[in-house]
C-alpha atoms as a PDB file:
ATOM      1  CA  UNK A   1     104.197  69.561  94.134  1.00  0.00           C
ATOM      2  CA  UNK A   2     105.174  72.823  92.239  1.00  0.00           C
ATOM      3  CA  UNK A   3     106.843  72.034  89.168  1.00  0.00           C
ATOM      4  CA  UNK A   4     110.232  74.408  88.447  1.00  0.00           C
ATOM      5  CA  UNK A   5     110.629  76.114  85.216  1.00  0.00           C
ATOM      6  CA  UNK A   6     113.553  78.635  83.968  1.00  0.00           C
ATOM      7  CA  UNK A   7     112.436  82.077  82.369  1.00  0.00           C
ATOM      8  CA  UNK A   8     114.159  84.948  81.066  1.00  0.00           C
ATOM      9  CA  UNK A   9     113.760  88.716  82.103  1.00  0.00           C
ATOM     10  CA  UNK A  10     114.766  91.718  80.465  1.00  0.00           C
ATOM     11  CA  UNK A  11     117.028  93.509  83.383  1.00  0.00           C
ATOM     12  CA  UNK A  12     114.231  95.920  83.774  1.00  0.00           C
ATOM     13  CA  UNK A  13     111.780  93.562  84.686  1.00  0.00           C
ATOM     14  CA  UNK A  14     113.836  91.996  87.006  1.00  0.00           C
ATOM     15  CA  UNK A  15     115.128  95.036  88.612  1.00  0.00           C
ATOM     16  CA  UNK A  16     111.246  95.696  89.769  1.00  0.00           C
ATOM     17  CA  UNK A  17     111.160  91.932  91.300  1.00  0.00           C
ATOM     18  CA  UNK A  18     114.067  93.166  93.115  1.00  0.00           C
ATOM     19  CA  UNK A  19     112.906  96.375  94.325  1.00  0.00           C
ATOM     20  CA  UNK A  20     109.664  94.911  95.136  1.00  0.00           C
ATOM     21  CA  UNK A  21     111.439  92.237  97.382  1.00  0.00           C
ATOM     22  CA  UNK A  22     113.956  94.698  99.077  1.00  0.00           C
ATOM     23  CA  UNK A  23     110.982  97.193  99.888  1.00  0.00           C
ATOM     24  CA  UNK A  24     108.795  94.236 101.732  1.00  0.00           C
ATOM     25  CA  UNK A  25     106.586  93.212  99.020  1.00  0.00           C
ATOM     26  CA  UNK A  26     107.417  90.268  98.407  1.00  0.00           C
ATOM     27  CA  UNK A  27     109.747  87.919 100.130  1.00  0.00           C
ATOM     28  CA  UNK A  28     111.336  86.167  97.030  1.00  0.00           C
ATOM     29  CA  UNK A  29     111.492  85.977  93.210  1.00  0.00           C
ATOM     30  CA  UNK A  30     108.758  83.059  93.197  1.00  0.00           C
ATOM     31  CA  UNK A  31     106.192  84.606  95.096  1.00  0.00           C
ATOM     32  CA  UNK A  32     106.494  87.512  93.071  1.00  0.00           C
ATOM     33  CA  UNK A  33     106.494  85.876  90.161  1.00  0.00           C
ATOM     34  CA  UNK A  34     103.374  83.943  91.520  1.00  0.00           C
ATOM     35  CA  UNK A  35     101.387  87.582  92.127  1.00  0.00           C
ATOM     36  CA  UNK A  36     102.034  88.557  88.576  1.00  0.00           C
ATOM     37  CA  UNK A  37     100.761  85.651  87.336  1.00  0.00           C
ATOM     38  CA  UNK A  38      97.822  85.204  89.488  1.00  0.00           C
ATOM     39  CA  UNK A  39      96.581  88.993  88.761  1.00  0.00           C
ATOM     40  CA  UNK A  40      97.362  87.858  84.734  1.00  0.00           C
ATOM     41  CA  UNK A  41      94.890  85.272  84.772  1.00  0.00           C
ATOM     42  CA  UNK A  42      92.035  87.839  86.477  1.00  0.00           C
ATOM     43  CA  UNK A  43      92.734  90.190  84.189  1.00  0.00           C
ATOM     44  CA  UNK A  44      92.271  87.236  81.070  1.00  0.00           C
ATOM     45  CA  UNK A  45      89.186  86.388  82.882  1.00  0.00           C
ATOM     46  CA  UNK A  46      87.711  89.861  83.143  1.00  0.00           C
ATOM     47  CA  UNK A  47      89.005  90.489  79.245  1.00  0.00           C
ATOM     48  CA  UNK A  48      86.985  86.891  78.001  1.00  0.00           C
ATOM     49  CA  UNK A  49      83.790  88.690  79.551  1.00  0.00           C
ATOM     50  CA  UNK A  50      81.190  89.350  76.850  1.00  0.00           C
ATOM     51  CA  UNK A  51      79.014  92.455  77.277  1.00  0.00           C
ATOM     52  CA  UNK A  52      75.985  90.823  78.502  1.00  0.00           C
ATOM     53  CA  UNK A  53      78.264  88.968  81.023  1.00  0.00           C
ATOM     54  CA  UNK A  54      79.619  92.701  82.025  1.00  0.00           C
ATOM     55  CA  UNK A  55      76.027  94.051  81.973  1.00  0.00           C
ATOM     56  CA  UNK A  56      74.889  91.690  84.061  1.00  0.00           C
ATOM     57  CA  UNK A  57      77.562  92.354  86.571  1.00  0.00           C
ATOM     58  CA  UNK A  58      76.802  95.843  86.598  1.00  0.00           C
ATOM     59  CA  UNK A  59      73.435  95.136  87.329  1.00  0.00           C
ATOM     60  CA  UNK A  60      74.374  92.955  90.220  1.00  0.00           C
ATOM     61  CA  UNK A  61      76.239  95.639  91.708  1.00  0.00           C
ATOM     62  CA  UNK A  62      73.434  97.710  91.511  1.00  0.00           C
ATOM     63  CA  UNK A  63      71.728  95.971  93.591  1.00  0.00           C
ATOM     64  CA  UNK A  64      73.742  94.939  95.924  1.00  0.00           C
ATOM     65  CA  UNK A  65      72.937  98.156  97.849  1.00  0.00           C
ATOM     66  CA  UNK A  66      74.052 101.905  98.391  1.00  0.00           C
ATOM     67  CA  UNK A  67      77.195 102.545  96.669  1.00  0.00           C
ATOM     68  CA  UNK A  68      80.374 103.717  99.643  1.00  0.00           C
ATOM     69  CA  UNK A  69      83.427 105.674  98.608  1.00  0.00           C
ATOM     70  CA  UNK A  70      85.871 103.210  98.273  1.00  0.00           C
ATOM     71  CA  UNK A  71      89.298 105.194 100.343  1.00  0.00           C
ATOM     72  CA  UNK A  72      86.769 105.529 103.396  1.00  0.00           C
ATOM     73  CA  UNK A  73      85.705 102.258 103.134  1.00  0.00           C
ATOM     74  CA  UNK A  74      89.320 100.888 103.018  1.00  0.00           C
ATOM     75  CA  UNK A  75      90.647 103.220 105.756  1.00  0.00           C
ATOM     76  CA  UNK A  76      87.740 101.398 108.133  1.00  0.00           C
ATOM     77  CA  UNK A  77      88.499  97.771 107.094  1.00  0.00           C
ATOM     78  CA  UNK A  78      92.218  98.336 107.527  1.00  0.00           C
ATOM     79  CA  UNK A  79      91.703  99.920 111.026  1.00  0.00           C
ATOM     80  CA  UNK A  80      88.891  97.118 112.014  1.00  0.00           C
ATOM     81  CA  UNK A  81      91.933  94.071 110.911  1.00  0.00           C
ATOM     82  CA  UNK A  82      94.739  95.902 112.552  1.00  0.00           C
ATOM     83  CA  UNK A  83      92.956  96.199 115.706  1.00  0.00           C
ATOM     84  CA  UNK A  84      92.085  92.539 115.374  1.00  0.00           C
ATOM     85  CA  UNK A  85      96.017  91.598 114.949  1.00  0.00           C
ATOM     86  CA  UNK A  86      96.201  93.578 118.068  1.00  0.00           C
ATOM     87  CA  UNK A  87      93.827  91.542 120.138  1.00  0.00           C
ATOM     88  CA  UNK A  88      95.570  88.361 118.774  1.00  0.00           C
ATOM     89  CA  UNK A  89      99.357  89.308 119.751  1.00  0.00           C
ATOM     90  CA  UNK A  90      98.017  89.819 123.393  1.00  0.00           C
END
Protein backbone atom coordinates (compact mmCIF):
# COMPACT_ATOMS: atom_id res chain seq x y z
CA UNK A 1 0.00 0.00 0.00
CA UNK A 2 1.43 3.48 -1.03
CA UNK A 3 2.24 5.41 1.88
CA UNK A 4 1.01 9.41 1.63
CA UNK A 5 3.39 12.12 2.34
CA UNK A 6 2.87 16.14 2.13
CA UNK A 7 5.56 18.22 0.12
CA UNK A 8 5.99 21.69 -0.72
CA UNK A 9 6.44 23.31 -4.27
CA UNK A 10 7.62 26.53 -5.24
CA UNK A 11 4.49 27.87 -7.53
CA UNK A 12 6.70 27.36 -10.47
CA UNK A 13 7.16 23.89 -10.03
CA UNK A 14 3.78 23.28 -9.53
CA UNK A 15 2.52 25.32 -12.31
CA UNK A 16 4.51 22.68 -14.74
CA UNK A 17 2.61 19.63 -12.84
CA UNK A 18 -0.33 21.53 -13.86
CA UNK A 19 0.39 22.23 -17.34
CA UNK A 20 1.68 18.84 -17.77
CA UNK A 21 -1.73 17.39 -16.49
CA UNK A 22 -4.02 19.84 -18.49
CA UNK A 23 -1.96 19.07 -21.79
CA UNK A 24 -2.47 15.01 -21.36
CA UNK A 25 0.67 14.09 -19.74
CA UNK A 26 -0.18 13.08 -16.92
CA UNK A 27 -3.52 12.42 -15.40
CA UNK A 28 -2.87 13.72 -11.78
CA UNK A 29 -0.37 15.35 -9.37
CA UNK A 30 0.79 11.75 -8.07
CA UNK A 31 1.59 10.20 -11.16
CA UNK A 32 3.49 13.07 -12.07
CA UNK A 33 5.11 13.31 -9.16
CA UNK A 34 5.83 9.48 -9.52
CA UNK A 35 7.63 10.16 -13.24
CA UNK A 36 9.89 12.72 -11.71
CA UNK A 37 10.91 10.61 -9.23
CA UNK A 38 11.31 7.48 -11.09
CA UNK A 39 13.57 9.32 -13.91
CA UNK A 40 15.56 10.86 -10.48
CA UNK A 41 16.59 7.62 -9.37
CA UNK A 42 17.96 6.60 -13.21
CA UNK A 43 19.64 9.50 -13.42
CA UNK A 44 21.40 8.71 -9.56
CA UNK A 45 22.04 5.38 -10.97
CA UNK A 46 23.70 6.44 -14.20
CA UNK A 47 25.67 9.36 -12.00
CA UNK A 48 27.04 6.34 -9.24
CA UNK A 49 28.57 4.68 -12.53
CA UNK A 50 32.37 4.54 -12.30
CA UNK A 51 34.29 4.85 -15.58
CA UNK A 52 35.11 1.32 -16.06
CA UNK A 53 31.37 0.59 -15.38
CA UNK A 54 30.65 3.36 -18.32
CA UNK A 55 33.45 1.85 -20.46
CA UNK A 56 32.21 -1.26 -20.27
CA UNK A 57 28.81 -0.17 -21.35
CA UNK A 58 30.15 1.48 -24.23
CA UNK A 59 31.76 -1.49 -25.22
CA UNK A 60 28.59 -3.46 -24.95
CA UNK A 61 26.94 -1.22 -27.21
CA UNK A 62 29.48 -1.69 -29.56
CA UNK A 63 28.78 -4.79 -30.02
CA UNK A 64 25.54 -5.11 -29.94
CA UNK A 65 25.53 -4.47 -33.72
CA UNK A 66 25.30 -1.65 -36.47
CA UNK A 67 24.51 1.55 -34.94
CA UNK A 68 20.57 3.09 -36.50
CA UNK A 69 19.68 6.75 -36.37
CA UNK A 70 17.66 6.98 -33.54
CA UNK A 71 14.37 9.57 -35.10
CA UNK A 72 14.06 6.80 -37.94
CA UNK A 73 14.17 4.19 -35.69
CA UNK A 74 11.47 5.77 -33.42
CA UNK A 75 9.23 6.90 -36.31
CA UNK A 76 9.12 2.84 -37.27
CA UNK A 77 8.45 1.54 -33.71
CA UNK A 78 5.76 4.15 -33.17
CA UNK A 79 4.07 3.29 -36.55
CA UNK A 80 4.62 -0.72 -35.94
CA UNK A 81 2.58 -0.13 -32.03
CA UNK A 82 -0.02 2.14 -33.43
CA UNK A 83 -0.92 -0.20 -36.06
CA UNK A 84 -0.98 -2.89 -33.41
CA UNK A 85 -3.58 -0.71 -31.18
CA UNK A 86 -5.39 -0.70 -34.41
CA UNK A 87 -5.71 -4.42 -34.85
CA UNK A 88 -6.71 -4.65 -31.12
CA UNK A 89 -9.73 -1.99 -31.16
CA UNK A 90 -11.22 -4.13 -34.08
Amino acid sequence: MPEKITISLPEEMLGDIKAAIDAGEFTNTSEAIRDALRQWKRSRTVIALNDAELRELVAEGRKSGKPVEGEPALKRLRAKYAAMTQTARK
